[in-house]
Protein backbone atom coordinates (compact mmCIF):
# COMPACT_ATOMS: atom_id res chain seq x y z
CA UNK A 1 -35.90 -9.91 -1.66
CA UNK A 2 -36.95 -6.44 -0.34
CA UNK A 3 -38.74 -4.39 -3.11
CA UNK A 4 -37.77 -0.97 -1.45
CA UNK A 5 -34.30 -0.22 -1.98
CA UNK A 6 -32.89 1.65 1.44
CA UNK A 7 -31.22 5.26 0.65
CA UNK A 8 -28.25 6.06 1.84
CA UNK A 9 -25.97 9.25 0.53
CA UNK A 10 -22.45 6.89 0.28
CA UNK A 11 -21.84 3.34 0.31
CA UNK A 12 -18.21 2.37 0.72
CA UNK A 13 -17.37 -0.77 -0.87
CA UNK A 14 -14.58 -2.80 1.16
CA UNK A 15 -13.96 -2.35 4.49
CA UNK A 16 -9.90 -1.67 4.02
CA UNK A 17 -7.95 1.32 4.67
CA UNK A 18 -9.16 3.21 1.84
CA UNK A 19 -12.54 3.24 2.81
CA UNK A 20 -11.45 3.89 5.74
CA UNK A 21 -9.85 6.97 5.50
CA UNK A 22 -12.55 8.19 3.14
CA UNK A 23 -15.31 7.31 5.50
CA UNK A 24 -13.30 9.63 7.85
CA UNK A 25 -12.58 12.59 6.05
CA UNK A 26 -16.55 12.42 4.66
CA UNK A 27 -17.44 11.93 8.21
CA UNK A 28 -15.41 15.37 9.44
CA UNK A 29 -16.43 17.15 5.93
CA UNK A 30 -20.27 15.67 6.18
CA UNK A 31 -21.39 14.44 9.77
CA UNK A 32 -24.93 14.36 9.03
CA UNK A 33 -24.96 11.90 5.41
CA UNK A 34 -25.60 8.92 5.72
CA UNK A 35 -22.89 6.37 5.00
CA UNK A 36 -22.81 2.69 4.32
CA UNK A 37 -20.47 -0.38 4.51
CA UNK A 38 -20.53 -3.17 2.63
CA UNK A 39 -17.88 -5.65 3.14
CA UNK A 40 -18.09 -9.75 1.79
CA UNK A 41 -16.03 -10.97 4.84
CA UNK A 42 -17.07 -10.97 8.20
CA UNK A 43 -14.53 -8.45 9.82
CA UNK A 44 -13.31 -5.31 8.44
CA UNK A 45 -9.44 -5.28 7.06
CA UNK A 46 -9.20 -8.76 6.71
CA UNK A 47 -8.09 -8.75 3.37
CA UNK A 48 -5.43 -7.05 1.87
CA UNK A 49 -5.31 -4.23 4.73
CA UNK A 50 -4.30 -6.96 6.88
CA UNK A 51 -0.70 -6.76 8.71
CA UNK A 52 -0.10 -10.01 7.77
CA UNK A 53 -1.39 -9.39 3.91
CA UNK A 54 1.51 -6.68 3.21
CA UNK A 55 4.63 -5.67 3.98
CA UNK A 56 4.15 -2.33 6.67
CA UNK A 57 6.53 -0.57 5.20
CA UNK A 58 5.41 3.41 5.34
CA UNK A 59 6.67 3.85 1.63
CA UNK A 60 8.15 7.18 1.36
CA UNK A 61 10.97 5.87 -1.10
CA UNK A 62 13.39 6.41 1.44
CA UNK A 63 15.15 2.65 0.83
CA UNK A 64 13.25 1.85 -1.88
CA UNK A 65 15.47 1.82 -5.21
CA UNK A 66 13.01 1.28 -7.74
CA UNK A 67 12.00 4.98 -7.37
CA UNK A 68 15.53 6.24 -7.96
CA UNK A 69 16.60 4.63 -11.10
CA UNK A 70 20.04 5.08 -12.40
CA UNK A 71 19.83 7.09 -16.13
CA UNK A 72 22.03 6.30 -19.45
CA UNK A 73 24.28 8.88 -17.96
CA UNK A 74 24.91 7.66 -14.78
CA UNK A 75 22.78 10.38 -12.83
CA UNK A 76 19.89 9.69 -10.40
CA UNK A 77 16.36 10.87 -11.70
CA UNK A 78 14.89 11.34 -8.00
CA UNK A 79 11.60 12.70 -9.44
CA UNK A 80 9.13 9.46 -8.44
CA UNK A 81 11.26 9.19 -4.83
CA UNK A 82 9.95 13.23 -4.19
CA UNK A 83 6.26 12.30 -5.55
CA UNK A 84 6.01 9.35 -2.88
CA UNK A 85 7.74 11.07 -0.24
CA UNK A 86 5.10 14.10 -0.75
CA UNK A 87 2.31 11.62 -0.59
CA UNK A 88 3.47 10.34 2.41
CA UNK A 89 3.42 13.27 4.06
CA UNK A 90 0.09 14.14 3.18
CA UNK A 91 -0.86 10.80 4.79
CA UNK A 92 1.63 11.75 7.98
CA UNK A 93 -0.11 14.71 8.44
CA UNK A 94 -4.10 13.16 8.45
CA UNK A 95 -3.09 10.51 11.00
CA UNK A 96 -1.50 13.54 13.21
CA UNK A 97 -4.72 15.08 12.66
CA UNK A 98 -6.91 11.79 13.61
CA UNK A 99 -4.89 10.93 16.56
CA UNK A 100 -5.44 14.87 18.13
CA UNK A 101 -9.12 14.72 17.15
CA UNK A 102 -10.46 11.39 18.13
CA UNK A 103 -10.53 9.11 15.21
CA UNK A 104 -7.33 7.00 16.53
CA UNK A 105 -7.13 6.29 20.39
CA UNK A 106 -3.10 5.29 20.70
CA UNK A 107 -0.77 5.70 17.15
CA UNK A 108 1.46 3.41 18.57
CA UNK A 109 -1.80 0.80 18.22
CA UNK A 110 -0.68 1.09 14.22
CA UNK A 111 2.29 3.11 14.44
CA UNK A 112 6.21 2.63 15.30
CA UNK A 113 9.59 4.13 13.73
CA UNK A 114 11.59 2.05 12.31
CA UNK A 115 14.81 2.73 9.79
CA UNK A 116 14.55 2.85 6.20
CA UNK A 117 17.47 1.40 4.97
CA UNK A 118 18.86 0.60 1.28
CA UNK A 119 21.52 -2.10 0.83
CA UNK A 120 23.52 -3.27 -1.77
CA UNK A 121 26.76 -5.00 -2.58
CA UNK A 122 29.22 -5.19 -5.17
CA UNK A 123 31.52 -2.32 -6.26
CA UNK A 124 29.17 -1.00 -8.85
CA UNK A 125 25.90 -0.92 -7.18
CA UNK A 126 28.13 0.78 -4.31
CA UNK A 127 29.21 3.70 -6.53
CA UNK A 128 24.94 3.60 -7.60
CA UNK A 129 24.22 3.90 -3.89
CA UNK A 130 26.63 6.85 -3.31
CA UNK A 131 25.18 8.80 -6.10
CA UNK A 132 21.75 8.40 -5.02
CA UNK A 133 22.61 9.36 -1.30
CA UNK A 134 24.27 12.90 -3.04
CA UNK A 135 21.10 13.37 -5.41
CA UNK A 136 18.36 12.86 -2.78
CA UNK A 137 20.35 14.51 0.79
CA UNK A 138 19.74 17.74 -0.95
CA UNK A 139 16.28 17.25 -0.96
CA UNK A 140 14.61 18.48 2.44
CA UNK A 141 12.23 15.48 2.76
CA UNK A 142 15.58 13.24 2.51
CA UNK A 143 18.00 15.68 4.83
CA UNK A 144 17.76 13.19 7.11
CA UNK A 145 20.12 10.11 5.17
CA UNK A 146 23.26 8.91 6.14
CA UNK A 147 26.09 6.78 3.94
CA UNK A 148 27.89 4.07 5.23
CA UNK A 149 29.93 2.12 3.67
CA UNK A 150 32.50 1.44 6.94
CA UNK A 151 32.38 -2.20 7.78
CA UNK A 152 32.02 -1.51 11.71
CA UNK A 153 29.09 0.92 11.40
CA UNK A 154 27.30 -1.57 9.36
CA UNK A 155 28.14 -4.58 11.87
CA UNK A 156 27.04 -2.01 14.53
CA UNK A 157 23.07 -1.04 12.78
CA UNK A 158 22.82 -4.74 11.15
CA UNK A 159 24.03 -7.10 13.09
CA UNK A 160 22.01 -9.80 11.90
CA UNK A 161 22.98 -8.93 8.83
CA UNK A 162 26.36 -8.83 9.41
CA UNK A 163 27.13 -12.08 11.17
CA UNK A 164 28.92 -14.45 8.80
CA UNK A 165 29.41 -11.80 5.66
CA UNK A 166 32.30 -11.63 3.42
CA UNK A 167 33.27 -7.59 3.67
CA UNK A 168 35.94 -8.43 0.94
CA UNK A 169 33.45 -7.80 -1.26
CA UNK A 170 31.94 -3.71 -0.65
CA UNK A 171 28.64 -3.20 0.93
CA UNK A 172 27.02 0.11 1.52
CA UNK A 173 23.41 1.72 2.93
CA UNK A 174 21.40 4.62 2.67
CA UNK A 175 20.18 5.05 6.26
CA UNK A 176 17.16 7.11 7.26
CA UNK A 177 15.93 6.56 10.86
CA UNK A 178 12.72 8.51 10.37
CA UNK A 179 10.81 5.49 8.92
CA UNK A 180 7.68 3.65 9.88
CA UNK A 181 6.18 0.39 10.13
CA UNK A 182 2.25 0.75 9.61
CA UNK A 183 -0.42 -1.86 10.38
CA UNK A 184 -2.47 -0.90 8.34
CA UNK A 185 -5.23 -3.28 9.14
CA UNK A 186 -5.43 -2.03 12.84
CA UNK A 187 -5.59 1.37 11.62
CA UNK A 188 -8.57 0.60 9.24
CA UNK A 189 -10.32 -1.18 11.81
CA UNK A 190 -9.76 2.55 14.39
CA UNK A 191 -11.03 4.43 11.01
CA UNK A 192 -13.69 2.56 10.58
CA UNK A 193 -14.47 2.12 14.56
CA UNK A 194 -14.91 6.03 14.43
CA UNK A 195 -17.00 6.34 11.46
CA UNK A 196 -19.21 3.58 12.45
CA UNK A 197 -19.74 5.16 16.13
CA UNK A 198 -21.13 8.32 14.37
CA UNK A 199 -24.07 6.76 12.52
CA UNK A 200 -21.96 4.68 9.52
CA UNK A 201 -24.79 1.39 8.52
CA UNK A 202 -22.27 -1.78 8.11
CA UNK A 203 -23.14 -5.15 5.95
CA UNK A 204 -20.64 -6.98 7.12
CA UNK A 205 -20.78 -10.39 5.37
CA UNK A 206 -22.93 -9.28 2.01
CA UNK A 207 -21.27 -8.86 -1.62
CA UNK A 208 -22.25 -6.48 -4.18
CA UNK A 209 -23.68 -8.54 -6.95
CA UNK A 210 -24.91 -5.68 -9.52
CA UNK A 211 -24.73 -2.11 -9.61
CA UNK A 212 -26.96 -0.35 -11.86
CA UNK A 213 -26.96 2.98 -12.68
CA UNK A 214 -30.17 5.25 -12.97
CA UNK A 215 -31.85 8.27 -14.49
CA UNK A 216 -30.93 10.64 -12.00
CA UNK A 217 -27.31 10.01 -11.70
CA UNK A 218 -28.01 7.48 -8.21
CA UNK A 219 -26.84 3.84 -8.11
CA UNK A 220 -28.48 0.82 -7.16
CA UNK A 221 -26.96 -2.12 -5.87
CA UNK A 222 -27.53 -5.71 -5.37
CA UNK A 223 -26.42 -7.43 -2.74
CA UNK A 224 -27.00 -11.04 -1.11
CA UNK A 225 -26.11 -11.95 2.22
CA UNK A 226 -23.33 -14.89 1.71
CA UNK A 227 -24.89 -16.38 5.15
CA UNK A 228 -28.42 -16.54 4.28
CA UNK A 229 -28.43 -16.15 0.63
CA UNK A 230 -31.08 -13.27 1.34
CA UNK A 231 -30.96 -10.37 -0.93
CA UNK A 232 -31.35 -6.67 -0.48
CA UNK A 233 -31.05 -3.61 -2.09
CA UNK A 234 -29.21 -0.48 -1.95
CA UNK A 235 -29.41 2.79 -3.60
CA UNK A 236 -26.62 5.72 -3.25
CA UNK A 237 -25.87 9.50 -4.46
CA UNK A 238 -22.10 7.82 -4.57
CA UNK A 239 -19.99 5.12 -4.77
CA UNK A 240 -17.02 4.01 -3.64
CA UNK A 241 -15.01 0.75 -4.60
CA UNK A 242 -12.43 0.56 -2.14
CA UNK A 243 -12.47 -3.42 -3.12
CA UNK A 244 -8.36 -4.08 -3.08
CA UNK A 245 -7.90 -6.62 -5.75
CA UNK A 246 -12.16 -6.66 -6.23
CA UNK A 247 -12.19 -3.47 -7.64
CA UNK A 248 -11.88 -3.92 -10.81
CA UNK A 249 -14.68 -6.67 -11.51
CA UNK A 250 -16.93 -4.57 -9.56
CA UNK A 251 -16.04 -1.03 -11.86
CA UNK A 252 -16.82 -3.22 -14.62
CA UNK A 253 -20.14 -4.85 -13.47
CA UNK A 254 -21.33 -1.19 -13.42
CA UNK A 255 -20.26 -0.48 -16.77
CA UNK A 256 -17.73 2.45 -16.06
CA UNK A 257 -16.65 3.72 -18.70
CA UNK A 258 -13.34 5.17 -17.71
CA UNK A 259 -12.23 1.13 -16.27
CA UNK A 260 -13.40 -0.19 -19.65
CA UNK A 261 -9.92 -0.45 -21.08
CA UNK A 262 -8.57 -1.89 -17.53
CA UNK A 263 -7.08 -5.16 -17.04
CA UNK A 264 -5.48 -7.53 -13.94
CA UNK A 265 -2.96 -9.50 -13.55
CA UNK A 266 -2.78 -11.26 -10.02
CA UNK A 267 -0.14 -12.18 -8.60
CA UNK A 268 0.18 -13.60 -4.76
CA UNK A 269 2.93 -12.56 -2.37
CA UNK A 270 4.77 -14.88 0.12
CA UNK A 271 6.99 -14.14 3.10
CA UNK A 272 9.48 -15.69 4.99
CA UNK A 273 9.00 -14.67 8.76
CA UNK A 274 10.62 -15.46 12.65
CA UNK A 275 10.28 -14.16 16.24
CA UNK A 276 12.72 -15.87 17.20
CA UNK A 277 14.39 -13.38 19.85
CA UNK A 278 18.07 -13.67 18.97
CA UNK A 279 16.77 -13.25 15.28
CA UNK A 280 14.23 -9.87 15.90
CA UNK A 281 16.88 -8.50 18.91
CA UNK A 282 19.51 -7.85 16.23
CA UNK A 283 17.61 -6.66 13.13
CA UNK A 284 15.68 -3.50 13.41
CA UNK A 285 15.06 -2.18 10.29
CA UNK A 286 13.55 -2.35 7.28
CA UNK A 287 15.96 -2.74 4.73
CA UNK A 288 15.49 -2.62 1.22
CA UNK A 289 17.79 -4.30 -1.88
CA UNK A 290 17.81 -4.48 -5.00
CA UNK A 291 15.68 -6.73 -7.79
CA UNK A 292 17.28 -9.18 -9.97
CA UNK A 293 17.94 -8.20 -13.47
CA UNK A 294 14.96 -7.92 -15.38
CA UNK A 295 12.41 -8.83 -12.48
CA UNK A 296 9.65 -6.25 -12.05
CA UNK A 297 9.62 -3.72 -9.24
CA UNK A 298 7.21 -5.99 -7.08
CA UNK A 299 10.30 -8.56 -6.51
CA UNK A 300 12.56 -5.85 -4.31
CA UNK A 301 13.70 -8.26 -1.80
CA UNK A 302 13.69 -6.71 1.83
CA UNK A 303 14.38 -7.65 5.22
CA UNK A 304 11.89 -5.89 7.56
CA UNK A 305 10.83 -5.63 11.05
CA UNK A 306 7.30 -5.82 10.93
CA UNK A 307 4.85 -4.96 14.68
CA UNK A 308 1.86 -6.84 14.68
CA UNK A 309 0.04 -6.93 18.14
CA UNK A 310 2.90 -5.67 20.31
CA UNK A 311 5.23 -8.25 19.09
CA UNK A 312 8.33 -8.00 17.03
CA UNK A 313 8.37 -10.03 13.79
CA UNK A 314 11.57 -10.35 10.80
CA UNK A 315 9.70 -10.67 7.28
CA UNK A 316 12.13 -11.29 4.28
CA UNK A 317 10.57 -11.55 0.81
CA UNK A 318 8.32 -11.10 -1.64
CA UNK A 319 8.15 -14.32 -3.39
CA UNK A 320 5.26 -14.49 -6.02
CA UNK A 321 3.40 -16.56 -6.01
CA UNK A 322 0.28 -17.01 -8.54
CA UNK A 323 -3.25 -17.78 -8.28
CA UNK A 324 -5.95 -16.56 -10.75
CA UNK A 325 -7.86 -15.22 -7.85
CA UNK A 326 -8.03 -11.15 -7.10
CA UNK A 327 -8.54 -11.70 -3.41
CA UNK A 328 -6.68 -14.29 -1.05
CA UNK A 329 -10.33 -15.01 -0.31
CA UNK A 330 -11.74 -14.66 -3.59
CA UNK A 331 -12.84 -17.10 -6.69
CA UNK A 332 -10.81 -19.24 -9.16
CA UNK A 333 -12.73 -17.49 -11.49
CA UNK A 334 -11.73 -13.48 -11.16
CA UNK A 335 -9.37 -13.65 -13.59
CA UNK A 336 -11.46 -14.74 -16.67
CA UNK A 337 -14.18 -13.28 -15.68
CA UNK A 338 -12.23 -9.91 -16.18
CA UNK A 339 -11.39 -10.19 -19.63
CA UNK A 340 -13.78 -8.27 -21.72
CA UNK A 341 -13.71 -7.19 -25.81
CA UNK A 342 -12.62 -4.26 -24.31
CA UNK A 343 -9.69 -5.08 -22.53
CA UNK A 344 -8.63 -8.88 -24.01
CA UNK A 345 -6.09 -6.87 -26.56
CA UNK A 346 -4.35 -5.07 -23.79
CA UNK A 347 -3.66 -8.52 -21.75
CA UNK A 348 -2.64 -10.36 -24.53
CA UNK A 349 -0.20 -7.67 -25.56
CA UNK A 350 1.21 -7.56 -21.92
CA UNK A 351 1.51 -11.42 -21.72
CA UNK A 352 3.18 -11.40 -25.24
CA UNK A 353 5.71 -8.87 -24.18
CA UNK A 354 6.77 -9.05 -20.87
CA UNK A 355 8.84 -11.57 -20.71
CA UNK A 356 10.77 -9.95 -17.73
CA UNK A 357 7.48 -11.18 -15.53
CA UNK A 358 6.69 -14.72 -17.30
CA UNK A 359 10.64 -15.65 -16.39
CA UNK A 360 10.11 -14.17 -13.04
CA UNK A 361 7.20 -15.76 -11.99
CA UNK A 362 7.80 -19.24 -13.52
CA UNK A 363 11.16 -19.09 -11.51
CA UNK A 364 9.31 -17.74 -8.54
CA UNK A 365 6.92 -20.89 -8.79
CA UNK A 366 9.82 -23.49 -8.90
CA UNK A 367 11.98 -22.03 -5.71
CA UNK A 368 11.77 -24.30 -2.58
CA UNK A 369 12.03 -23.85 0.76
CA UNK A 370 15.69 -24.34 0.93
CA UNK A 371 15.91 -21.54 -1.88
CA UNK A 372 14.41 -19.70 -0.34
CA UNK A 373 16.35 -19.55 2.35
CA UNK A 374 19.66 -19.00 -0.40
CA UNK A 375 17.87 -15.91 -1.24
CA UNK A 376 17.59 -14.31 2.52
CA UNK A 377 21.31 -15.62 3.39
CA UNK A 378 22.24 -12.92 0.92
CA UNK A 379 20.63 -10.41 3.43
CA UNK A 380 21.28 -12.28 6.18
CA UNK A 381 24.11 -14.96 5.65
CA UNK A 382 23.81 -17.05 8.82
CA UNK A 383 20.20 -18.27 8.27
CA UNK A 384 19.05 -21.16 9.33
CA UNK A 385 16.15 -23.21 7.98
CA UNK A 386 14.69 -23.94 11.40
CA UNK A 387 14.12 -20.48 12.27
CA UNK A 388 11.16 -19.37 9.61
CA UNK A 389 8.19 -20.23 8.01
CA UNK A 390 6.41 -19.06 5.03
CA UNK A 391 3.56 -16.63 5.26
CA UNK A 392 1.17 -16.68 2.23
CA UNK A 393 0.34 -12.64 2.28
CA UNK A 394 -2.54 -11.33 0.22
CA UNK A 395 -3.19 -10.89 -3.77
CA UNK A 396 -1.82 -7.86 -5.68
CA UNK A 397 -3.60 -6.71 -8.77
CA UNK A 398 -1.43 -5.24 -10.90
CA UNK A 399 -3.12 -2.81 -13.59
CA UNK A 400 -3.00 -3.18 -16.99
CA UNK A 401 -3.92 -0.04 -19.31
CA UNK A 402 -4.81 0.05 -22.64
CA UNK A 403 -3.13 3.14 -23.91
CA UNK A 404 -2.61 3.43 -27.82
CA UNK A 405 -3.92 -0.13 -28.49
CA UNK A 406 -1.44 -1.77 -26.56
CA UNK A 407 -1.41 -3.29 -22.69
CA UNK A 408 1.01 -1.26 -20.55
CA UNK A 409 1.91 -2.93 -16.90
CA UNK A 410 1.46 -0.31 -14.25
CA UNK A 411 2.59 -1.16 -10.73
CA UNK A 412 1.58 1.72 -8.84
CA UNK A 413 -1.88 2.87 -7.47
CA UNK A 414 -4.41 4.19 -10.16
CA UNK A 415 -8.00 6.02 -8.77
CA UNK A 416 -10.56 6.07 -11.49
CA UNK A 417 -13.44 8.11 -11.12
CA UNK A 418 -16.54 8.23 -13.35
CA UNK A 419 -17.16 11.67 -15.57
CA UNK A 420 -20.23 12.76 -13.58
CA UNK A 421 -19.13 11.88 -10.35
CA UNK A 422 -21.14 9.60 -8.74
CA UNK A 423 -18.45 6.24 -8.62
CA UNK A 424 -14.92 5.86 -8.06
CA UNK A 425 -12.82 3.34 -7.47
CA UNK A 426 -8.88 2.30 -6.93
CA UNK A 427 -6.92 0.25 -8.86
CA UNK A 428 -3.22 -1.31 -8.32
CA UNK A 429 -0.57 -1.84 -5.64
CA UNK A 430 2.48 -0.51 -4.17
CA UNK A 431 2.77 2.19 -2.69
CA UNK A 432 -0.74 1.74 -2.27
CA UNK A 433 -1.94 2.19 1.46
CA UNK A 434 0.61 4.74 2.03
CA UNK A 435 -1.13 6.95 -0.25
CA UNK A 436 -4.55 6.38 0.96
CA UNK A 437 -5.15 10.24 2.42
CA UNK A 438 -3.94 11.89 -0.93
CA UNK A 439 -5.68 9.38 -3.24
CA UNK A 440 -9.04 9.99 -1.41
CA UNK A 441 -8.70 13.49 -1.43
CA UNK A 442 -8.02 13.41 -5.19
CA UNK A 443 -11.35 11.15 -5.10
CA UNK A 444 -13.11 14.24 -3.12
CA UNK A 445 -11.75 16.64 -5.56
CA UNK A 446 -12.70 14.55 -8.99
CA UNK A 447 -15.91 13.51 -7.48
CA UNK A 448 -17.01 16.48 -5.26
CA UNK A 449 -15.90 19.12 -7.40
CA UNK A 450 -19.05 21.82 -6.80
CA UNK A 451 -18.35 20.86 -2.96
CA UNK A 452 -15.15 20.79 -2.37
CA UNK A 453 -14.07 24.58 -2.10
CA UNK A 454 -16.39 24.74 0.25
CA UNK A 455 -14.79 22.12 2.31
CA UNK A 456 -11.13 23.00 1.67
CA UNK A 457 -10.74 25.17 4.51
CA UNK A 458 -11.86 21.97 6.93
CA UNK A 459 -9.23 19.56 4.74
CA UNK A 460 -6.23 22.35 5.94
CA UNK A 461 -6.91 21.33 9.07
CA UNK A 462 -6.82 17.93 8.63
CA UNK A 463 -3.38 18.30 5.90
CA UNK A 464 -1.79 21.86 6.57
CA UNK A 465 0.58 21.00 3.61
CA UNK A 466 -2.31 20.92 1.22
CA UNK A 467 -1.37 22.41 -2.40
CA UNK A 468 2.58 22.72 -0.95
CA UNK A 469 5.21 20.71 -2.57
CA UNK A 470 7.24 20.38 0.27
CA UNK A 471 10.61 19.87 -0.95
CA UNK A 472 10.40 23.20 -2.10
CA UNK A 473 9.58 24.66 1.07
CA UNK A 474 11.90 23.59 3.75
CA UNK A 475 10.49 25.19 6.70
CA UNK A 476 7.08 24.19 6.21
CA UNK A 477 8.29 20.71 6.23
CA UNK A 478 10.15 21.08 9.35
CA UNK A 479 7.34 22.63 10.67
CA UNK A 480 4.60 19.84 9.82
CA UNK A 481 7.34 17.60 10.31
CA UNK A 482 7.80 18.18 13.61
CA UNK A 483 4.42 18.41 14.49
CA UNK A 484 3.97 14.83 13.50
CA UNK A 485 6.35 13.55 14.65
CA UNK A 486 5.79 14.28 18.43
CA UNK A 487 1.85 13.69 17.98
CA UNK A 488 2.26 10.32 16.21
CA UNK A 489 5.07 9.14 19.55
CA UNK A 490 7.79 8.87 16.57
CA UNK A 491 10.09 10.55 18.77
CA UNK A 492 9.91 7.63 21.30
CA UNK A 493 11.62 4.19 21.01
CA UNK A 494 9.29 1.51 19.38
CA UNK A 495 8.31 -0.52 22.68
CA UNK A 496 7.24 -4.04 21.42
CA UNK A 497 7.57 -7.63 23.09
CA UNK A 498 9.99 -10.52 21.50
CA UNK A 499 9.93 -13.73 22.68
């Protein structure tokens, strides 16, 4: 083992799309610091930033109903839909910004519009629909939606979807054609391309096996090379854990106090997918349903198009699966090894009391392939066996947070940064990647705090919008809007190859 630790300014744990876009905006902000990548697998984004690890969907809660629950009173509380949405277009606006300036060659290379549809049945969930269509169209980021509830128009946008359905009973969507399908793996691996062209030192293949901080606020790490078993040493003004479903072990192995109180709970996701021609030719959209009674927000069944590689793919899921593993390619042994005195009260309390999740995921565990198929013929009713197979996609971490000495769930997207600065990290799923420019900003601001007015100028340039809430300011959102949407090719057709 080297005695001599090398210095570097930043390591970036993970090579996904959150290190990604934070090597990027440190590279614009900071072009000479030096930067380092450590990453256990041999390619970058070949975990849970791969296309084939999540779902694509460019969540802006513009199908998604779990961010526009129905209250007591009937009404739609829209307040989570405009928080995504905003973060969404803070992320809109960077990739603009990367694809004018260098950082991304072609945006169709990650990039193509696709509808954002909701879809329900049944007379009540109709009436549901139709009140969350008049709460959000008012909004300007949502201007955009259409109702339908006509039985043509849907056979005319669906048709997959339509071909053997029952319209006695009443269907209805929330249509917005201004959505996206992101692959967010080949946009990692552009982000990354760039940052690594200007000077960024990669360990590809090497794991972080301590991190220990010292007297003067700087980290060192320990890393072995999982090829040679050689080890090394790093040390770093700043840290990064940009780990996916690793992040939290990692937080903890550096004894953080702020992730003390943090739990896990894993849980796999599966997809059923075709390219079957017939099958991709007349579905494209991603539309979005609803979740069983009592399920948790990570079992909103949808029917997407998904463009991997040029080609045109239909995923339907999620199905959970379970595995006590954080990463698809991690250890059996991620999940114990996560329970501290710390946080063992939260878990416990969380696998006491939701039994919404246990019943879910036992029933999840037990479906076979033929009910599997049941579950997409309610999407799309003439499915046939033949034409899919399942995908296993990657592991989601869902946080647990010990808040009042009790475990609460969370299934959104947490950043934790340490009080002095010098380590952050992100915890949690959905919408996850989508927020990846506004969560590392917030890590820039938290962790970067003497620096950052001085570099808040440059991030304007890179986010006009910054500090706007845009669905209170029409025609700046028009105006950024616009600008994206020609610079990112949104305006063309989605050119892909089927068959």
């Amino acid at each position: 083992m080297s005695d001599e630790p090398r210095k570097t300014d930043v390591v970036l744990i993970g090579a996904g799309i959150m290190s990604g876009t934070l090597g990027a905006l440190l590279r614009q902000l900071e072009p000479d610091w030096d930067i380092t990548l450590i990453e256990r697998l041999d390619a970058a984004a070949a975990e849970s930033s791969d296309a084939w690890n999540n779902a694509g969907t460019g969540h802006s809660a513009l199908c998604e109903l779990n961010y526009t629950p129905q209250q007591p009173d009937g009404s739609i509380d829209i307040s989570k839909a405009v928080r995504v949405n905003e973060q969404f277009q803070v992320t809109r606006q960077f990739w603009a910004y990367a694809v004018e300036n260098g950082l991304i060659s072609d945006p169709r290379s990650f990039l193509n519009p696709i509808p954002h549809v909701s879809f329900v049945h049944g007379a009540e969930n109709v009436k549901y629909l139709r009140r969350r269509y008049d709460a959000l169209v008012t909004n300007p980021l949502f201007a955009r939606m259409e109702y339908i509830d006509d039985e043509d128009e849907f056979t005319r946008r669906l048709p997959l979807m339509a071909e053997k359905r029952d319209f006695s009973e009443p269907v209805a969507l929330n249509w917005t054609e201004q959505g996206t399908d992101v692959d967010f793996g080949a946009l990692s691996r552009q982000l990354l391309g760039y940052v690594a062209q200007r000077g960024m030192t990669t360990y590809f293949g090497h794991e972080v096996r301590d991190l220990n901080q010292e007297s003067d606020g700087s980290w060192t790490l320990k890393l072995v090379n999982l090829r040679t078993g050689r080890t090394s040493k790093l040390k770093a003004g700043f840290v990064f854990v940009g780990a996916g479903g690793g992040a939290l072990n990692l937080l903890q192995k550096a004894g953080m106090k702020e992730a003390k109180n943090f739990g896990g709970f894993p849980v796999s996701g599966k997809f059923l997918r075709t390219d079957v021609p017939r099958l991709t030719d007349a579905h494209q959209a991603k539309v979005y349903g609803q979740p069983p009674v009592g399920a948790p927000p990570m079992s909103v069944p949808h029917l997407d198009t998904r463009v991997i590689n040029g080609r045109s793919w239909l995923l339907f899921g999620p199905f959970a699966g379970w595995s006590p593993k954080f990463l698809k390619q991690g250890d059996v042994l991620d999940l114990p090894e996560s329970i501290t005195l710390n946080n063992v009260a939260s878990m416990v309390n969380v696998a006491l009391t939701q039994f919404g999740l246990l019943k879910y995921l036992v029933g999840q565990l037990m479906l076979s392939d033929a009910e599997r198929i049941e579950a997409l013929r309610e999407f799309a009713p003439s499915a046939k066996e033949s034409d899919w197979e399942l995908n296993v996609a990657g592991q989601r971490v869902q946080v647990i947070c010990g808040k009042s000495g009790k475990g609460v769930l969370d299934f959104g997207t947490t950043v934790l940064t340490s009080g002095d600065g010098t380590i952050a990290g992100l915890l949690g799923a959905s919408p996850g990647a989508s927020t990846a420019v506004p969560a590392m900003i917030d890590v820039l601001q938290r962790c970067f705090a003497k620096r950052y007015p001085a570099w808040e100028s440059e991030i304007k340039k890179m986010v006009p919008s910054l500090g706007h809430e845009l669905s209170s300011e029409p025609a700046l959102f028009d105006e950024v809007w616009s600008h994206g949407t020609r610079v990112l090719r949104l305006d063309e057709s989605s050119a892909v190859a089927t068959g």
